[in-house]
C-alpha atoms as a PDB file:
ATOM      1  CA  UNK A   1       0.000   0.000   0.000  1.00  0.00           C
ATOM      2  CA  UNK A   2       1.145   3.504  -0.834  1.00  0.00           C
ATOM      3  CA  UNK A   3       0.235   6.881  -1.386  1.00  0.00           C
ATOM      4  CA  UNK A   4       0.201   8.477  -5.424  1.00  0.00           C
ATOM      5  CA  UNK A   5      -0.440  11.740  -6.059  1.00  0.00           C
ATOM      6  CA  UNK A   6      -1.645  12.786  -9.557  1.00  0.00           C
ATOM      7  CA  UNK A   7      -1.642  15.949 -11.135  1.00  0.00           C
ATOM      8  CA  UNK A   8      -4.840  17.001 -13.628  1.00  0.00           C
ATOM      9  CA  UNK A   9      -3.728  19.093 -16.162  1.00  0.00           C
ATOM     10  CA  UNK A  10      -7.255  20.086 -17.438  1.00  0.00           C
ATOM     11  CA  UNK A  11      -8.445  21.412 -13.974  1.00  0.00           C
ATOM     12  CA  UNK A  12      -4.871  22.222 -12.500  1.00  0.00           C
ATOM     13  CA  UNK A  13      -5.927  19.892  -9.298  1.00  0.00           C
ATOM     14  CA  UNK A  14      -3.576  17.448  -7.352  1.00  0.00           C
ATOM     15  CA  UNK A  15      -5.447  14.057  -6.235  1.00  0.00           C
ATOM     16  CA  UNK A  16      -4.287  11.339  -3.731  1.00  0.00           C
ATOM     17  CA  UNK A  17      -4.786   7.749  -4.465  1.00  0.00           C
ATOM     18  CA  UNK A  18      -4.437   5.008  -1.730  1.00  0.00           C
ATOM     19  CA  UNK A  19      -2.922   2.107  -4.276  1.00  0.00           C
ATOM     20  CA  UNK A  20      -2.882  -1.237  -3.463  1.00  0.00           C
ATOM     21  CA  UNK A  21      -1.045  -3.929  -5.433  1.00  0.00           C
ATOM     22  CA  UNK A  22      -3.083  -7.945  -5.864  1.00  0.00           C
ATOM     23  CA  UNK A  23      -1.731 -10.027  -8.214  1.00  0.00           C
ATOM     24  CA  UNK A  24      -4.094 -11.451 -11.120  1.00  0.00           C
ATOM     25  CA  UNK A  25      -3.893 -15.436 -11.552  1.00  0.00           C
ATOM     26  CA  UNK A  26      -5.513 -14.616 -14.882  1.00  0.00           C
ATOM     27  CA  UNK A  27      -3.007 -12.360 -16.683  1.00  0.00           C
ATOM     28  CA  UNK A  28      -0.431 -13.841 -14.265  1.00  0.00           C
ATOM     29  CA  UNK A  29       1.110 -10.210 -13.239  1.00  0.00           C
ATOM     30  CA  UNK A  30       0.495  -8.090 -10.310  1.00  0.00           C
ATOM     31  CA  UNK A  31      -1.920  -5.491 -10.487  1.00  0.00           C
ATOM     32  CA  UNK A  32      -3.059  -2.025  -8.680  1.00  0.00           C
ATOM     33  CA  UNK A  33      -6.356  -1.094  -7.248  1.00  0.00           C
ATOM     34  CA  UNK A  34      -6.554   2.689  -6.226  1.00  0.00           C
ATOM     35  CA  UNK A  35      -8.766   4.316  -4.069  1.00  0.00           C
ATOM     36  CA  UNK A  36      -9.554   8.134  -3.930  1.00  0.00           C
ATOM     37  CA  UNK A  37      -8.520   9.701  -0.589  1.00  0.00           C
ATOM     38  CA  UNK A  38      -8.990  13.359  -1.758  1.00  0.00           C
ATOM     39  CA  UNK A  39      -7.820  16.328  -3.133  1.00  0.00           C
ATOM     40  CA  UNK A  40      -4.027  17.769  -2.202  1.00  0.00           C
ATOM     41  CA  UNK A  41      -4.516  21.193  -0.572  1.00  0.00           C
ATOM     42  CA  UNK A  42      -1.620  23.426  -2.853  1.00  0.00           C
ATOM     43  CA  UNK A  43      -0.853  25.678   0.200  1.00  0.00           C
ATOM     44  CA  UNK A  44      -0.385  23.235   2.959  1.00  0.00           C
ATOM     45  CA  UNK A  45      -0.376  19.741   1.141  1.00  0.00           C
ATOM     46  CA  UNK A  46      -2.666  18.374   3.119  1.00  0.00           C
ATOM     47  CA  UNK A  47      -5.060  16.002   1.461  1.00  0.00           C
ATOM     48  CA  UNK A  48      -8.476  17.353   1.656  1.00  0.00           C
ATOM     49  CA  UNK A  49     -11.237  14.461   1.161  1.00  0.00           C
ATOM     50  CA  UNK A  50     -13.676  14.461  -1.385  1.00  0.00           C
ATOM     51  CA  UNK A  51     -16.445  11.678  -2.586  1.00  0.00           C
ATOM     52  CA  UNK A  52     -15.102  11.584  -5.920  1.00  0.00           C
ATOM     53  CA  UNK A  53     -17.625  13.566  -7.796  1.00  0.00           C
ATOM     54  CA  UNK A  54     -16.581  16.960  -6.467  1.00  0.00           C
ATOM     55  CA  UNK A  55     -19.784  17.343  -4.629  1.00  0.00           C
ATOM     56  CA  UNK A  56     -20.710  18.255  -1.038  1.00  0.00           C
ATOM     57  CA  UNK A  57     -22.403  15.733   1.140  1.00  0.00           C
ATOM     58  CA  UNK A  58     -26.342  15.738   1.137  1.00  0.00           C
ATOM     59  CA  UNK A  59     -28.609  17.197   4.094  1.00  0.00           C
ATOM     60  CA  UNK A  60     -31.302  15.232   4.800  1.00  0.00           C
ATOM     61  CA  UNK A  61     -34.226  17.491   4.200  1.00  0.00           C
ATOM     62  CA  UNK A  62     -37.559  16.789   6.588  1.00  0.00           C
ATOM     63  CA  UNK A  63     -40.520  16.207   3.771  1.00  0.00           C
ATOM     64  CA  UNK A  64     -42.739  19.039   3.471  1.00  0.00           C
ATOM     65  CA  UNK A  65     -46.537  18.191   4.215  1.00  0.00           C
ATOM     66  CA  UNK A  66     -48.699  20.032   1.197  1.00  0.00           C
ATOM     67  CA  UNK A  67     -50.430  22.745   2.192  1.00  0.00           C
ATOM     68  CA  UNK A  68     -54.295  23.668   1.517  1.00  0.00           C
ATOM     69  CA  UNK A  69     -53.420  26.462  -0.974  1.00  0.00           C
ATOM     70  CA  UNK A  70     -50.846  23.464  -2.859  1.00  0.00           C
ATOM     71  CA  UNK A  71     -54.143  20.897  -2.763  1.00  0.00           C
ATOM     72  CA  UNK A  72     -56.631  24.173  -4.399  1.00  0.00           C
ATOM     73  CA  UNK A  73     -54.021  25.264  -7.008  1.00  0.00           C
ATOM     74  CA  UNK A  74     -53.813  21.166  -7.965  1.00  0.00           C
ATOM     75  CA  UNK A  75     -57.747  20.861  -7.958  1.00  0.00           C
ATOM     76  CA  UNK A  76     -57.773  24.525 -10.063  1.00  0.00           C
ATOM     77  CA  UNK A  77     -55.427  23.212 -12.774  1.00  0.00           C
ATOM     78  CA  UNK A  78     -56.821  19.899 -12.814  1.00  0.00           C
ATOM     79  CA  UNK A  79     -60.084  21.724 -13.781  1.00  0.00           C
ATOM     80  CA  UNK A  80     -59.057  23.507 -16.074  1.00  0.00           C
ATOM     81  CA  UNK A  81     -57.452  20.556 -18.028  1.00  0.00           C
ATOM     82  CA  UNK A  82     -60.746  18.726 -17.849  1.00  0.00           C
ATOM     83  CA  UNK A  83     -62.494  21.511 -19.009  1.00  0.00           C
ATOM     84  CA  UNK A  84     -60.183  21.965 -21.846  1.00  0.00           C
ATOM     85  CA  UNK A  85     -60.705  17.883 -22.549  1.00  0.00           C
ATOM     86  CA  UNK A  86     -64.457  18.380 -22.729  1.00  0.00           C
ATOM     87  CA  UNK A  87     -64.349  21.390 -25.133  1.00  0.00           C
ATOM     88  CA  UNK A  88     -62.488  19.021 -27.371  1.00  0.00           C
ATOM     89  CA  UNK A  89     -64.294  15.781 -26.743  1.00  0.00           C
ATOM     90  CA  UNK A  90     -67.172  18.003 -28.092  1.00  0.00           C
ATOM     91  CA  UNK A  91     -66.084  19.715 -31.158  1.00  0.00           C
ATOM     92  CA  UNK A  92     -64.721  16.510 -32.512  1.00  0.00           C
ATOM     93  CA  UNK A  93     -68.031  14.898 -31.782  1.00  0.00           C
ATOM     94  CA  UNK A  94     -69.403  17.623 -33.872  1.00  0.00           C
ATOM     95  CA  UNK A  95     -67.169  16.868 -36.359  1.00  0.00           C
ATOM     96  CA  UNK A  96     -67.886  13.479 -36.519  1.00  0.00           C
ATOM     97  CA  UNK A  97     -71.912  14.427 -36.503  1.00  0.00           C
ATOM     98  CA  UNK A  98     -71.164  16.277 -39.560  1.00  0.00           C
ATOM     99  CA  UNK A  99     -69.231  14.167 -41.407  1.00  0.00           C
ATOM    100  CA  UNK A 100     -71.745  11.542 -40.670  1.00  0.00           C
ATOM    101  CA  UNK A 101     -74.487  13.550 -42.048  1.00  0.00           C
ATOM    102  CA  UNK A 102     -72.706  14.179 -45.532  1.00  0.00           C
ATOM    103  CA  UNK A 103     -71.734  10.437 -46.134  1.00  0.00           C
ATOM    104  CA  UNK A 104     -75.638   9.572 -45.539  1.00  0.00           C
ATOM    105  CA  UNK A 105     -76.317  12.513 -48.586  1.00  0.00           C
END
């Protein structure tokens, strides 16, 4: 086990690998698995952990209970949409009505 650092020369960032060697019966060589301990701090050289996406741990937020203005809006929409639906549902019905009618003539 050992310690590699790694420079990125796209983002200008220093990483620190934990590396550990296991050797492969199947290729018959040894082999390296690394693990990401963090970044390397440029000013102190301290490693500074990360999770390997470059993103900051999650806070668990409580889930909100919908209030009665959330449920009215949802109901207003909602009948809207349905109104909407029917106004449709009845002009092609009309359409069909007359289209009917001039296939009978």
């Amino acid at each position: 086990m050992g310690i590699i650092k790694q420079y990125d020369k796209r983002s200008g960032i220093t990483y620190a690998y934990e590396s550990k060697a296991y050797w492969d019966p199947e290729k018959k060589m040894s082999r390296a698995k690394r693990t990401l301990l963090g970044r390397i701090d440029p000013e102190t050289g301290e490693i500074i952990p990360t999770d390997g996406r470059n993103r900051k741990k999650k806070e668990e937020k409580p889930a909100a209970s919908p209030s009665p203005e959330d449920y009215k809006e949802m109901y207003e929409k909602l009948l809207k949409k349905y109104e909407a639906q029917e106004q449709i549902i009845k002009s092609l019905q009309d359409k069909i009505s007359k289209m009917e009618s001039k296939e009978q003539q």
